[in-house]
N, C-alpha and C. Protein backbone atom coordinates (compact mmCIF):
# COMPACT_ATOMS: atom_id res chain seq x y z
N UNK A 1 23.84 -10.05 -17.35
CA UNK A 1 22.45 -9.68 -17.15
C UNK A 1 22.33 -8.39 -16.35
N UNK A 2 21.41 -7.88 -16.65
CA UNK A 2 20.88 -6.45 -15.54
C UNK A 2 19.20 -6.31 -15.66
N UNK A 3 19.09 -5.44 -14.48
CA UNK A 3 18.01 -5.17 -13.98
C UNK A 3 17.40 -4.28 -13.89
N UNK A 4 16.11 -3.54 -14.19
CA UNK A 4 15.57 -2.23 -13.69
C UNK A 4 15.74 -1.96 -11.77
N UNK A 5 16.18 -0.61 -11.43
CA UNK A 5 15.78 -0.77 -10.17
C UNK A 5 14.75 -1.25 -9.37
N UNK A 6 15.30 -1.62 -7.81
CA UNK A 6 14.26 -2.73 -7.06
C UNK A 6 12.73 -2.21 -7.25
N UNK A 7 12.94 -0.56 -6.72
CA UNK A 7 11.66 0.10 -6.58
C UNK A 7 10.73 0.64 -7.80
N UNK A 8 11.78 0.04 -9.13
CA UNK A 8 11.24 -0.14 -10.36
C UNK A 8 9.89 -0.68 -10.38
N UNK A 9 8.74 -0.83 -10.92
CA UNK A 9 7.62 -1.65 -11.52
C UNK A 9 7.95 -2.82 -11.94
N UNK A 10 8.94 -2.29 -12.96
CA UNK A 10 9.36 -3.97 -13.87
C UNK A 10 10.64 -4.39 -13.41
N UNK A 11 10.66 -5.66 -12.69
CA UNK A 11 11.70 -5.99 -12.03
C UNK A 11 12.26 -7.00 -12.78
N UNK A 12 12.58 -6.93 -14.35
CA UNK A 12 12.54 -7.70 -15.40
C UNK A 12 14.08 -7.89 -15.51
N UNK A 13 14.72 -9.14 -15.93
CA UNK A 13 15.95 -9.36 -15.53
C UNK A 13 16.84 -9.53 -17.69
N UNK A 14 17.26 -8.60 -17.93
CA UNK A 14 17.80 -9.04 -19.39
C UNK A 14 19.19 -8.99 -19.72
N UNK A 15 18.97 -9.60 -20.54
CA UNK A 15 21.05 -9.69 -21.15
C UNK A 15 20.97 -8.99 -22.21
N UNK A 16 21.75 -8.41 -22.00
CA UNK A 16 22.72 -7.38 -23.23
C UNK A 16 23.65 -7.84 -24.32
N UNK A 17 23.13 -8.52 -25.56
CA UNK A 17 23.29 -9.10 -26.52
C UNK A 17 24.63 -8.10 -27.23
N UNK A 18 25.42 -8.97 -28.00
CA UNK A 18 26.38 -7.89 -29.11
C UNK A 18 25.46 -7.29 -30.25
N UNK A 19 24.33 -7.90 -30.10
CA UNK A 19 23.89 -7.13 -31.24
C UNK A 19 22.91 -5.55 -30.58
N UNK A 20 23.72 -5.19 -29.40
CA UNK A 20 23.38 -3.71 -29.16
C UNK A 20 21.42 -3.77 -28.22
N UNK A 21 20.96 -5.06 -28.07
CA UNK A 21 19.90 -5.24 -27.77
C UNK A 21 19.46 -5.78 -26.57
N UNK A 22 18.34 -5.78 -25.52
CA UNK A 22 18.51 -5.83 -24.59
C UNK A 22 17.34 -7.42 -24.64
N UNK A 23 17.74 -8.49 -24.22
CA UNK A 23 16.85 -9.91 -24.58
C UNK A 23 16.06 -10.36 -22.71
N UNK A 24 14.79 -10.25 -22.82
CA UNK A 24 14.08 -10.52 -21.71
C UNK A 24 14.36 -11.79 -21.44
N UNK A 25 14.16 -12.47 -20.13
CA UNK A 25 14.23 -13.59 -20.22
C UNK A 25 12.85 -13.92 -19.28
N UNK A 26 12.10 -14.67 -20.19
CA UNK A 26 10.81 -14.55 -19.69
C UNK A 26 10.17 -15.09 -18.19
N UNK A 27 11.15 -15.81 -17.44
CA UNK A 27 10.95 -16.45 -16.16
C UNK A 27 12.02 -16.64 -15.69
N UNK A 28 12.15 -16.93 -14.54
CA UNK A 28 13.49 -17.33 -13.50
C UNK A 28 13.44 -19.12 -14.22
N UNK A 29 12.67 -19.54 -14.45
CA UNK A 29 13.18 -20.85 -15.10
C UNK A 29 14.02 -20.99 -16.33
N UNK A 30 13.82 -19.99 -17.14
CA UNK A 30 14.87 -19.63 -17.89
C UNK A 30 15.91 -19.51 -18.07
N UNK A 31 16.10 -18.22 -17.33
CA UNK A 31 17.29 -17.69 -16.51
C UNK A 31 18.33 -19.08 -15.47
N UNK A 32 17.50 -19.87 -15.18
CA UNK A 32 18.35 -20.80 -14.47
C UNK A 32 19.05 -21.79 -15.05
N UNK A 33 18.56 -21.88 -16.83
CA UNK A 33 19.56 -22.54 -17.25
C UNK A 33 20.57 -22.01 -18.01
N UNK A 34 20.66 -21.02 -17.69
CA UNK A 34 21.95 -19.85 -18.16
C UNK A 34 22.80 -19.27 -17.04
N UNK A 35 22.72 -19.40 -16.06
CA UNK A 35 23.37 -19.11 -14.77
C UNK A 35 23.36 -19.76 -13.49
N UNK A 36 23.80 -19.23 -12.18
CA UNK A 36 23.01 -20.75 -11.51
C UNK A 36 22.47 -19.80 -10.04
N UNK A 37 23.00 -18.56 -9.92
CA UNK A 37 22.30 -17.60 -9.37
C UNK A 37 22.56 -16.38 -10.32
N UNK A 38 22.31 -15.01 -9.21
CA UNK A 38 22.24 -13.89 -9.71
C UNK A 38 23.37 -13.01 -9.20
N UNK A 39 24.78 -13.28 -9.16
CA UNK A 39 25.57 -12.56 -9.05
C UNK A 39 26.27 -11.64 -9.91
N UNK A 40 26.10 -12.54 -11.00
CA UNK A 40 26.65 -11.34 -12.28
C UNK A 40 25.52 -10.43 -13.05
N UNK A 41 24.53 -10.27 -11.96
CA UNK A 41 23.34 -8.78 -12.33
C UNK A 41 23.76 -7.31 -12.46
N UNK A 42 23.88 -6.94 -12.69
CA UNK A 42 23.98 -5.42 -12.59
C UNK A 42 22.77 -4.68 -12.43
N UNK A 43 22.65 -3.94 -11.74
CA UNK A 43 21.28 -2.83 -11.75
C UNK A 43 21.77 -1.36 -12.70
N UNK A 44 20.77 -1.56 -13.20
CA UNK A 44 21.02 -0.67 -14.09
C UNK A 44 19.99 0.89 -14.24
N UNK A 45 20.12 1.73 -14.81
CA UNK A 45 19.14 3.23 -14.63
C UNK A 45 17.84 2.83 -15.79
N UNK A 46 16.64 3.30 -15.12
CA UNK A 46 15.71 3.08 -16.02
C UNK A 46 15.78 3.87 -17.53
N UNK A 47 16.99 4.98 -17.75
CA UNK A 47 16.84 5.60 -18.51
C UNK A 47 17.70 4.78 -19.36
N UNK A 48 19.06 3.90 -18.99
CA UNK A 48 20.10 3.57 -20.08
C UNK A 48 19.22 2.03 -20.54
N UNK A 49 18.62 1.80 -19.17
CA UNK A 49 17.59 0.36 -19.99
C UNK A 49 16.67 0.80 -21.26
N UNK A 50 15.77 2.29 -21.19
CA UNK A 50 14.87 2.00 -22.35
C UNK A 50 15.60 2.59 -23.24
N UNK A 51 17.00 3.08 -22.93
CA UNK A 51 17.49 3.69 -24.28
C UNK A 51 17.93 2.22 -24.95
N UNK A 52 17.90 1.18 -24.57
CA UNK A 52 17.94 0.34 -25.66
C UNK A 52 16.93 -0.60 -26.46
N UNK A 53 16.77 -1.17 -27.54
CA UNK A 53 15.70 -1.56 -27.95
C UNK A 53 15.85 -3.42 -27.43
N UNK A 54 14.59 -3.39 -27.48
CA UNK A 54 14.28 -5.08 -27.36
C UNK A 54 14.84 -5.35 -28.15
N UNK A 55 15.11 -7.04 -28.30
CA UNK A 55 15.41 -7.84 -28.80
C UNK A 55 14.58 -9.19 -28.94
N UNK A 56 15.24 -10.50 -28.97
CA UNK A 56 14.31 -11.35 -29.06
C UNK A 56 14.37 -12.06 -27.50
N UNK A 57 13.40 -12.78 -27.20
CA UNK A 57 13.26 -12.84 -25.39
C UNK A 57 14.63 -14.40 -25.50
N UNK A 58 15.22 -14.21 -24.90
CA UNK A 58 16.04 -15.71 -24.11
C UNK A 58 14.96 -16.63 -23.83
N UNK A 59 15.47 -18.12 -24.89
CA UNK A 59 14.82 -18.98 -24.80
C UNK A 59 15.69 -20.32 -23.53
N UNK A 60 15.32 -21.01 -23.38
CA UNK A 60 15.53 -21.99 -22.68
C UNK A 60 17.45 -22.26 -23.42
N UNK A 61 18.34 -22.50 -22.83
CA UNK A 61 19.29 -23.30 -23.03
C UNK A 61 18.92 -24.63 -23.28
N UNK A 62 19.89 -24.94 -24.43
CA UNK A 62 19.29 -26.11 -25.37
C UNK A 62 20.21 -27.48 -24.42
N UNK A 63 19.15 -28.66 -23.89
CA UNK A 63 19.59 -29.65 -23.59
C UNK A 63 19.76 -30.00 -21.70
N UNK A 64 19.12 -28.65 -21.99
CA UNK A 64 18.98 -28.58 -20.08
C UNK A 64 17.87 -28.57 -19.56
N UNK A 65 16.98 -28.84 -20.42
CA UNK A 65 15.19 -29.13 -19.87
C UNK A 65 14.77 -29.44 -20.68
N UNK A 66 13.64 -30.21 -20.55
CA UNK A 66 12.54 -30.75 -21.34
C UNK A 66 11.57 -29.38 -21.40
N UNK A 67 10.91 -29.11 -22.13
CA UNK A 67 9.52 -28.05 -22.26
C UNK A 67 8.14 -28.90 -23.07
N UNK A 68 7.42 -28.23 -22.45
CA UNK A 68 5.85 -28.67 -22.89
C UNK A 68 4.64 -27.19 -23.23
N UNK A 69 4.35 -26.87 -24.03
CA UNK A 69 3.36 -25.78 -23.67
C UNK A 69 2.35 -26.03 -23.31
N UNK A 70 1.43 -25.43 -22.40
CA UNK A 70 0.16 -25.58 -21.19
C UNK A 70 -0.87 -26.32 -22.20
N UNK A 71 -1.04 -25.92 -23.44
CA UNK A 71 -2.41 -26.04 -24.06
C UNK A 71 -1.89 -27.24 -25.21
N UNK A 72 -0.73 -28.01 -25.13
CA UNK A 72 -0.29 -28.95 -25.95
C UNK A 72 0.41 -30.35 -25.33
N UNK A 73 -0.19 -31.58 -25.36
CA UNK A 73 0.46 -32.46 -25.08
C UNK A 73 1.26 -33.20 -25.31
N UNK A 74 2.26 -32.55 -26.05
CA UNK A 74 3.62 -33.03 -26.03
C UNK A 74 5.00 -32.90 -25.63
N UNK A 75 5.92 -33.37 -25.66
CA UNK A 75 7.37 -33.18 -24.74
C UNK A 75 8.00 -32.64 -25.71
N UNK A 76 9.20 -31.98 -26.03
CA UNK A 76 10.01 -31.18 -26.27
C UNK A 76 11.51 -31.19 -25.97
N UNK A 77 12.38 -31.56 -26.74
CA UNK A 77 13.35 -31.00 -26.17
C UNK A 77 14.25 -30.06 -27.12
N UNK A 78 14.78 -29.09 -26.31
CA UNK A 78 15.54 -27.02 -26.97
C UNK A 78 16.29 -27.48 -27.44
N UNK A 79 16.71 -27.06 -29.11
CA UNK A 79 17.90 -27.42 -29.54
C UNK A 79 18.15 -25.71 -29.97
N UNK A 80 19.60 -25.54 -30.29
CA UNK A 80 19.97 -23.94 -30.48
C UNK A 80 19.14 -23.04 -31.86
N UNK A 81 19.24 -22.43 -30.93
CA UNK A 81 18.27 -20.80 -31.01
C UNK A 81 16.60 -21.09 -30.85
N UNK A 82 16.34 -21.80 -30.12
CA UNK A 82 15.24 -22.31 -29.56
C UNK A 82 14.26 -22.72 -30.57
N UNK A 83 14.72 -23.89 -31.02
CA UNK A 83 14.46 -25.06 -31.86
C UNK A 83 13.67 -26.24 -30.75
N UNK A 84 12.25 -26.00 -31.16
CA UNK A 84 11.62 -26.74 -30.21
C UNK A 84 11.97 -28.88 -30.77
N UNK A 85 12.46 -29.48 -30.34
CA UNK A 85 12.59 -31.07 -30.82
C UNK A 85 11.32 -31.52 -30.23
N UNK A 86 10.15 -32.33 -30.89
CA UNK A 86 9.38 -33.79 -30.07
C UNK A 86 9.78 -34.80 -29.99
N UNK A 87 9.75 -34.86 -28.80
CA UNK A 87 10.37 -36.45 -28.03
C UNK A 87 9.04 -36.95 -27.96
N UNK A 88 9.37 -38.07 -29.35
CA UNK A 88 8.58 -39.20 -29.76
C UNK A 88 8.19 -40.25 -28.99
N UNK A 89 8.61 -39.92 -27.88
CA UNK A 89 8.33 -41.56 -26.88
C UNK A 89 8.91 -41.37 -25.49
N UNK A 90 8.32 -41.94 -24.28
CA UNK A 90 8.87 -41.83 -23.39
C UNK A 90 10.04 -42.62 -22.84
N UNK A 91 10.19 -43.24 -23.60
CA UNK A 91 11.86 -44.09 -23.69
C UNK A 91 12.42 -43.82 -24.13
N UNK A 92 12.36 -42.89 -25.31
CA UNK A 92 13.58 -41.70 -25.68
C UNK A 92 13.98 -40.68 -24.71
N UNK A 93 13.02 -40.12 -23.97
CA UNK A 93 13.28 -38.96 -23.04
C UNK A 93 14.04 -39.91 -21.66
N UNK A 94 13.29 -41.17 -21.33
CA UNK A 94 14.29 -42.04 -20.63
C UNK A 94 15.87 -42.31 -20.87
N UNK A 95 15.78 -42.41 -21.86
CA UNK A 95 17.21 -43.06 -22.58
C UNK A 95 18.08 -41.61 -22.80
N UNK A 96 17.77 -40.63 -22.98
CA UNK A 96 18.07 -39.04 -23.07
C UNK A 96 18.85 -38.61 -21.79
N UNK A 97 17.31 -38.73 -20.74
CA UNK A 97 17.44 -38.01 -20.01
C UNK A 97 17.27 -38.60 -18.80
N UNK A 98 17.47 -39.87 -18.63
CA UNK A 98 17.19 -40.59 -17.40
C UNK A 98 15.50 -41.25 -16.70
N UNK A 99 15.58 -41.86 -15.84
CA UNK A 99 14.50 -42.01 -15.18
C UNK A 99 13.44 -41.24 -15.08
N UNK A 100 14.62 -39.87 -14.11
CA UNK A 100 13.86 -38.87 -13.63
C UNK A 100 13.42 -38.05 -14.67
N UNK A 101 13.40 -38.38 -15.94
CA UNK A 101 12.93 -37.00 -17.05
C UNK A 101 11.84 -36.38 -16.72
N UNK A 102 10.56 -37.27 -16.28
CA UNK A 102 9.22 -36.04 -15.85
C UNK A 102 9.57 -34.78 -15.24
N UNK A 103 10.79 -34.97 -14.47
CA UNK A 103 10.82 -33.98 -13.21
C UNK A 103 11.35 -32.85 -13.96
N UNK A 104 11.83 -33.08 -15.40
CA UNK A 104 12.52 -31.80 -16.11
C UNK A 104 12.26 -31.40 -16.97
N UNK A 105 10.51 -31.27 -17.06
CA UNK A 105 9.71 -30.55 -17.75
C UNK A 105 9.25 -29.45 -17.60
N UNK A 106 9.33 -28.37 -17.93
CA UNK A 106 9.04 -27.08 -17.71
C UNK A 106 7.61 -26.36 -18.61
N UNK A 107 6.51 -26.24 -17.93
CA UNK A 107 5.06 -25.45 -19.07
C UNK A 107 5.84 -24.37 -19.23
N UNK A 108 5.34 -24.10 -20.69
CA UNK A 108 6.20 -22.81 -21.37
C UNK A 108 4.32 -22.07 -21.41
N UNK A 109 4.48 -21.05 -21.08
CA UNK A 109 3.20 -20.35 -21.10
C UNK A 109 2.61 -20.25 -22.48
N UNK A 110 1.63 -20.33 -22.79
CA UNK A 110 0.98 -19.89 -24.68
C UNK A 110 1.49 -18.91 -24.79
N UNK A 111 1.91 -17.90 -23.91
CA UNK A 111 2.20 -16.04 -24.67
C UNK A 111 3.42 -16.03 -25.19
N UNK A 112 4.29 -17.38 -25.08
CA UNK A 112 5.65 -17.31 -25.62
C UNK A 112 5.98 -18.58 -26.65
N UNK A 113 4.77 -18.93 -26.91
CA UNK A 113 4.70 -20.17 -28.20
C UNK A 113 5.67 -19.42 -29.46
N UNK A 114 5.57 -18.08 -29.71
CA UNK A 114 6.26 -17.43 -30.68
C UNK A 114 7.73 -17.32 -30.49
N UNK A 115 8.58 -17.57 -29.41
CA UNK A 115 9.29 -17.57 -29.12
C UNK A 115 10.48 -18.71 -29.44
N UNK A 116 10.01 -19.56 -29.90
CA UNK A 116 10.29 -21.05 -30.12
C UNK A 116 9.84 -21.36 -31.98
N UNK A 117 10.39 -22.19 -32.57
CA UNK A 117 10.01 -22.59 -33.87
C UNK A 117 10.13 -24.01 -33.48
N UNK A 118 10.05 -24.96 -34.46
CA UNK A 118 9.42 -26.25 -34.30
C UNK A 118 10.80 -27.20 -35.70
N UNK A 119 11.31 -28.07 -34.84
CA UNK A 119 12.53 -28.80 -36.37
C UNK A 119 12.07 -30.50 -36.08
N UNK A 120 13.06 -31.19 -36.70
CA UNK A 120 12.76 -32.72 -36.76
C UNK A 120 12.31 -33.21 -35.31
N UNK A 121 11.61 -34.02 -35.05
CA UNK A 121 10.97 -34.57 -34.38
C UNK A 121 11.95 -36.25 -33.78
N UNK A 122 12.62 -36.17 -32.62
CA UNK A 122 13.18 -37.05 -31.98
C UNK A 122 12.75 -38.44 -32.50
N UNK A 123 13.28 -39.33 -32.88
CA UNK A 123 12.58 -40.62 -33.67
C UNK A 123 13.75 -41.56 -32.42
N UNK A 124 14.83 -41.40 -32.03
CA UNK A 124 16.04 -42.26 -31.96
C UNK A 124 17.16 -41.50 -30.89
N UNK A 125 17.51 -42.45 -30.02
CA UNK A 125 18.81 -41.78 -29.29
C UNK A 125 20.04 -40.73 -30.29
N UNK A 126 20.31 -41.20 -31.08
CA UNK A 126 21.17 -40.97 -31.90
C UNK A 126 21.12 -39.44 -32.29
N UNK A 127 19.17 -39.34 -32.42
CA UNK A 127 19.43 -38.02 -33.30
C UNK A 127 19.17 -36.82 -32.07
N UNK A 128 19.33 -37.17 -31.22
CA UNK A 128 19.57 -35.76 -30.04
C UNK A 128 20.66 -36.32 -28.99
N UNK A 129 21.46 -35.58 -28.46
CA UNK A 129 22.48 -35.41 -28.14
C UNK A 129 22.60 -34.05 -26.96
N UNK A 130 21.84 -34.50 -25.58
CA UNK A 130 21.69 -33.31 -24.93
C UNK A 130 22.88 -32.66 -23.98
N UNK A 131 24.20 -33.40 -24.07
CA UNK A 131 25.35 -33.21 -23.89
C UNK A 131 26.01 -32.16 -25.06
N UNK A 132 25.78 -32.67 -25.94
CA UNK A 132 26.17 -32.09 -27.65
C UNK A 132 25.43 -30.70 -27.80
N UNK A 133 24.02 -30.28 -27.15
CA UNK A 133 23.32 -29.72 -27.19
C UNK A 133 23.58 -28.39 -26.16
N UNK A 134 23.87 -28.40 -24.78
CA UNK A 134 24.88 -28.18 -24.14
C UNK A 134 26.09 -27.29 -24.41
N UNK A 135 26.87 -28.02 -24.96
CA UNK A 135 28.18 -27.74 -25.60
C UNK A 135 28.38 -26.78 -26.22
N UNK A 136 27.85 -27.07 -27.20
CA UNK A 136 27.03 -26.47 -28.18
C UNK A 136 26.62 -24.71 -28.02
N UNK A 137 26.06 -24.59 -27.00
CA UNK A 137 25.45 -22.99 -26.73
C UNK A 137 25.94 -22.66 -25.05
N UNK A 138 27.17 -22.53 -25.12
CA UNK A 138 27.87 -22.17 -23.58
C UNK A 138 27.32 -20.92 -23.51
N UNK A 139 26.56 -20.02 -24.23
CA UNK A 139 26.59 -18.64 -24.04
C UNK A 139 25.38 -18.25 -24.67
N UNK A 140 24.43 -17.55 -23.80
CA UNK A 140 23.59 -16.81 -24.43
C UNK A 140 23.95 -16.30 -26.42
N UNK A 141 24.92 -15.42 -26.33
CA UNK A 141 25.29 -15.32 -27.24
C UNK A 141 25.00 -16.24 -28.76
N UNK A 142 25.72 -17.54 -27.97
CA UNK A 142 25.78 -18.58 -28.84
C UNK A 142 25.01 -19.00 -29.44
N UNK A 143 23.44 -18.56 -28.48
CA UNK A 143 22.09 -18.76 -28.93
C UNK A 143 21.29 -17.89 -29.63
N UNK A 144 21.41 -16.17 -29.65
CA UNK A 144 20.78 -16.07 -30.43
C UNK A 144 20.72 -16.04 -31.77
């Protein structure tokens, strides 16, 4: 990951994809399930940052949070390349994700609903696997 300088405006934190592109990551909640602080940042020159083009923003690591968007009442859980899942029941997200699952829900803001697409809908323990899910995308990379 790198950074515009401190005294920068945009103190916007992105990873530098192989595909030559620079991927926002839209919140520190994000970012936290891809790292666990900020030591491997680099600061970087505002000029070599806009010499590269966007990319697509870093979605949530798949299997390490629940998500909900603000204006929708349902649960969610990230499968790779930010494959939004509905968790059909709150005894699936129990049985998933423990007791404590409320506590690992994250509002995804409306401005990044585009950011996310929508696949099968959680029916059964069986068909999500948030260990498998995990595994699965060790690496930004892996995700986009």
């Amino acid at each position: 990951p790198a950074y515009a300088s401190p005294d920068h405006p945009c103190k916007a934190v992105y990873y530098f994809g192989g595909d030559g592109k620079r991927h926002a990551f839209p919140n520190e909640r994000v970012y936290f399930t891809w790292y666990t602080d900020f030591n491997t940042v680099d600061e970087v020159s505002d000029a070599y940052l806009a010499s590269l083009p966007l990319g697509l923003n870093v979605t949530y690591r798949p299997g390490t949070r629940l998500v909900k968007f603000t204006t929708v009442n349902r649960v969610y859980a990230v499968s790779r390349r930010g494959v939004l899942r509905w968790m059909t029941s709150e005894a699936l997200a129990n049985a998933l994700y423990g007791p404590s699952w409320n506590r690992m829900v994250d509002d995804i803001p409306d401005a990044f609903y585009t950011n996310y697409t929508f696949g099968a809908d959680i029916t059964s323990s069986a068909s999500y696997s948030p260990a498998a899910e995990i595994s699965g995308t060790a690496t930004i990379e892996a995700n986009l």
